[in-house]
N, C-alpha and C. Protein backbone atom coordinates (compact mmCIF):
# COMPACT_ATOMS: atom_id res chain seq x y z
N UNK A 1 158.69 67.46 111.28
CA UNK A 1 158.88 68.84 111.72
C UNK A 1 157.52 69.42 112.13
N UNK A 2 157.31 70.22 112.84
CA UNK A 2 156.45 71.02 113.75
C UNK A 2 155.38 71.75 112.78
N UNK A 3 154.57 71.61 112.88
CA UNK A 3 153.47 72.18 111.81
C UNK A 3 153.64 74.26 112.18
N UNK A 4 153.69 74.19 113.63
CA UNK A 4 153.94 75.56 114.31
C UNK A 4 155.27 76.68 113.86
N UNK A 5 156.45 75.33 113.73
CA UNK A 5 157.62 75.71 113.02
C UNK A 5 158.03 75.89 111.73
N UNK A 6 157.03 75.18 111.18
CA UNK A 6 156.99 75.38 109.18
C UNK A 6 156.46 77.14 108.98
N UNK A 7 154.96 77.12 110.53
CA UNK A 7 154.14 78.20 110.00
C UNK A 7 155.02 79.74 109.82
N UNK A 8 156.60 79.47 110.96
CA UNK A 8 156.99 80.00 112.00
C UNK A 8 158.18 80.52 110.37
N UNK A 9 158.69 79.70 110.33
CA UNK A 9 159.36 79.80 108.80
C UNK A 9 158.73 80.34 107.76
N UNK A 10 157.74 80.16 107.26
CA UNK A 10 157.15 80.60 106.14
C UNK A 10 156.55 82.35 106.31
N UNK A 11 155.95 82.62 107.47
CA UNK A 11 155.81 83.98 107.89
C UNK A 11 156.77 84.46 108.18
N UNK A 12 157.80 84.68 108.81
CA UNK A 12 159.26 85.41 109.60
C UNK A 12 160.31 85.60 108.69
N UNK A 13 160.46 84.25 108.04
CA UNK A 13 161.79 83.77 107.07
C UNK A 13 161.52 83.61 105.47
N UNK A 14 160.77 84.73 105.27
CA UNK A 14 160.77 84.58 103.63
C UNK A 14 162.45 85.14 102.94
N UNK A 15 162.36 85.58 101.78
CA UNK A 15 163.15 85.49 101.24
C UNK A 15 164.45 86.90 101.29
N UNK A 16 162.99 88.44 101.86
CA UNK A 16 163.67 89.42 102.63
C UNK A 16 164.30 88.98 103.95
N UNK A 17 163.60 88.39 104.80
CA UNK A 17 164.42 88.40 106.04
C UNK A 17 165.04 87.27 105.98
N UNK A 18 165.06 86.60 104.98
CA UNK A 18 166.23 85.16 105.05
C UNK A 18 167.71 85.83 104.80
N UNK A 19 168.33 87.20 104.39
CA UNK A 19 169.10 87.78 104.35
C UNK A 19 169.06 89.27 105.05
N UNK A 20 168.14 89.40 106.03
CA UNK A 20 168.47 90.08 106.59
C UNK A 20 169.28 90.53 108.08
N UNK A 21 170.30 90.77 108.57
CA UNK A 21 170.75 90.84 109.35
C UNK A 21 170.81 91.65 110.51
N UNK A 22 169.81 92.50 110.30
CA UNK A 22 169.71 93.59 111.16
C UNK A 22 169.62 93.40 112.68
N UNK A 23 169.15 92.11 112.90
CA UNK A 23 168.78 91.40 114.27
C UNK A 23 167.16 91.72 114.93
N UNK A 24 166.30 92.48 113.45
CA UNK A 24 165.13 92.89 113.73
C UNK A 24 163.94 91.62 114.63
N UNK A 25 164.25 90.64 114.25
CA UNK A 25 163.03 89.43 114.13
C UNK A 25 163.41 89.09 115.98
N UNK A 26 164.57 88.99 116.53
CA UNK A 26 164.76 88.76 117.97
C UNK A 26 163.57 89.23 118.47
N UNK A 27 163.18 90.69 118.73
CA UNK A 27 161.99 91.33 119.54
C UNK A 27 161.01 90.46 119.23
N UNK A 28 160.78 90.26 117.95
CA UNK A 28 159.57 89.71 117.69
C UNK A 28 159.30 88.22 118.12
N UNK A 29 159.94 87.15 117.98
CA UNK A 29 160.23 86.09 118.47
C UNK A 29 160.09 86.57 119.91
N UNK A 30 160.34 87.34 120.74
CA UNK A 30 160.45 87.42 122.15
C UNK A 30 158.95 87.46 122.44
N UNK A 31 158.40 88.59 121.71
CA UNK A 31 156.59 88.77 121.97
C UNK A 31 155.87 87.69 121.76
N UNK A 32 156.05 86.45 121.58
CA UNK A 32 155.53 85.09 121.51
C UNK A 32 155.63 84.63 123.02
N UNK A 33 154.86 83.30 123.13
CA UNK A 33 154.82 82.68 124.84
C UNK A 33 156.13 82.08 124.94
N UNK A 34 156.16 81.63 125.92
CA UNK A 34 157.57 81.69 126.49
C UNK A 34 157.45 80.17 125.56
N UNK A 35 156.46 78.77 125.67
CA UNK A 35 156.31 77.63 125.15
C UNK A 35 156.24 77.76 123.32
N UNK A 36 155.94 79.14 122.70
CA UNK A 36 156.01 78.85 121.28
C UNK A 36 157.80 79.40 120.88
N UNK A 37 158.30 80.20 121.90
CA UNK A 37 159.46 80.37 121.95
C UNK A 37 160.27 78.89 121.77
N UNK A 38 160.15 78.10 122.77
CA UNK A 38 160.71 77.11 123.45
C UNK A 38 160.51 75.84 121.62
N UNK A 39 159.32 75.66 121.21
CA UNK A 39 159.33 74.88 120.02
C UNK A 39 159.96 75.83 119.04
N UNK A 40 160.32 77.32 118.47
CA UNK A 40 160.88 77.79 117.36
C UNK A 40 162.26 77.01 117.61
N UNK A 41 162.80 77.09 119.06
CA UNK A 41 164.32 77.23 119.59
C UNK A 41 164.60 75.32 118.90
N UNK A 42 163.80 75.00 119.68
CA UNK A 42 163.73 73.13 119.23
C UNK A 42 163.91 73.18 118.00
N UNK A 43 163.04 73.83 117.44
CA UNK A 43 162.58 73.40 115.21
C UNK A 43 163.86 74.08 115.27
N UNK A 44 164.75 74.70 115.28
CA UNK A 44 166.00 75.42 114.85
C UNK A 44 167.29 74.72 114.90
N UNK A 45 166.97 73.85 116.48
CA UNK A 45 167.99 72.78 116.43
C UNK A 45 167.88 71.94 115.65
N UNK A 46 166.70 71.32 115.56
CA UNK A 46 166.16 70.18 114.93
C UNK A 46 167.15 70.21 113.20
N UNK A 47 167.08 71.28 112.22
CA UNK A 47 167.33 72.01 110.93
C UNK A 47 168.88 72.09 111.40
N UNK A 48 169.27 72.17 112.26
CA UNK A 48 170.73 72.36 112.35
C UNK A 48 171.11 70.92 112.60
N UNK A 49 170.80 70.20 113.11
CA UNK A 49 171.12 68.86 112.98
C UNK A 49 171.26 68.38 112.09
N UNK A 50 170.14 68.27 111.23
CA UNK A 50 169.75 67.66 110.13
C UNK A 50 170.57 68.18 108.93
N UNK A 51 171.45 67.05 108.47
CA UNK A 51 172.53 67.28 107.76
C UNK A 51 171.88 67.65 105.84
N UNK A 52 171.02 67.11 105.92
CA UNK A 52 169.72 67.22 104.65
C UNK A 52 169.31 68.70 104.62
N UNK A 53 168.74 69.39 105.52
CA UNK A 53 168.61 70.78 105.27
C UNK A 53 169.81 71.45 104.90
N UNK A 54 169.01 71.84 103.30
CA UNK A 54 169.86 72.60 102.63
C UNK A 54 168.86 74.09 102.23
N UNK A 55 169.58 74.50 101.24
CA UNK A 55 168.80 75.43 100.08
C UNK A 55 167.49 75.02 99.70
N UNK A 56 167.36 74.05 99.25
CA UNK A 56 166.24 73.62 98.58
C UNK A 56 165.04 73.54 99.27
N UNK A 57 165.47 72.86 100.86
CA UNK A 57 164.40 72.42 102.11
C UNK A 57 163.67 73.79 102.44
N UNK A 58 165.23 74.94 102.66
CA UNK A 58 164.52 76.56 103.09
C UNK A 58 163.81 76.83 102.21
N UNK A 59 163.75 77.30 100.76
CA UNK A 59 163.42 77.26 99.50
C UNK A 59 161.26 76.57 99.77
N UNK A 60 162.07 75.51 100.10
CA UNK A 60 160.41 74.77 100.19
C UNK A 60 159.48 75.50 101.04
N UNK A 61 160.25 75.35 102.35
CA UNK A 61 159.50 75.91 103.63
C UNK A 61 159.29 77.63 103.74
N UNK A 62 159.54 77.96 102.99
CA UNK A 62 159.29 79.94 102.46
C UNK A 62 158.42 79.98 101.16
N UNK A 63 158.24 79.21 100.15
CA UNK A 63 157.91 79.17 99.09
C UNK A 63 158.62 79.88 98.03
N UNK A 64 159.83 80.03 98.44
CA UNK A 64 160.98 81.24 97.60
C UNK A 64 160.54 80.38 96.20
């Protein structure tokens, strides 16, 4: 996994906005380059694929 996409997780997706729904984080994700856009979108598929990412993996990658 993406050293950019762990960083991308651990700042954005802690444990407040891992339940938050407001749809706040979109804008923000947008104010990034169009290419760090393009690897979050990848690392997202990548975690949705991956039948192993669970609780524990998010857990890791936030430091919850």
């Amino acid at each position: 996994m993406d050293a950019h996409f762990r960083n991308f997780f651990r700042a954005y997706l802690d444990l407040e906005r891992g339940y938050e729904n407001t749809g706040e984080l979109r804008p923000t994700l947008w104010g990034f380059s169009d290419s760090y856009v393009k690897l979050i979108r990848e690392g997202f598929e990548q975690i949705m694929a991956d039948d192993s990412f669970g609780p524990d993996e998010y857990e890791g990658m936030t430091d919850i």
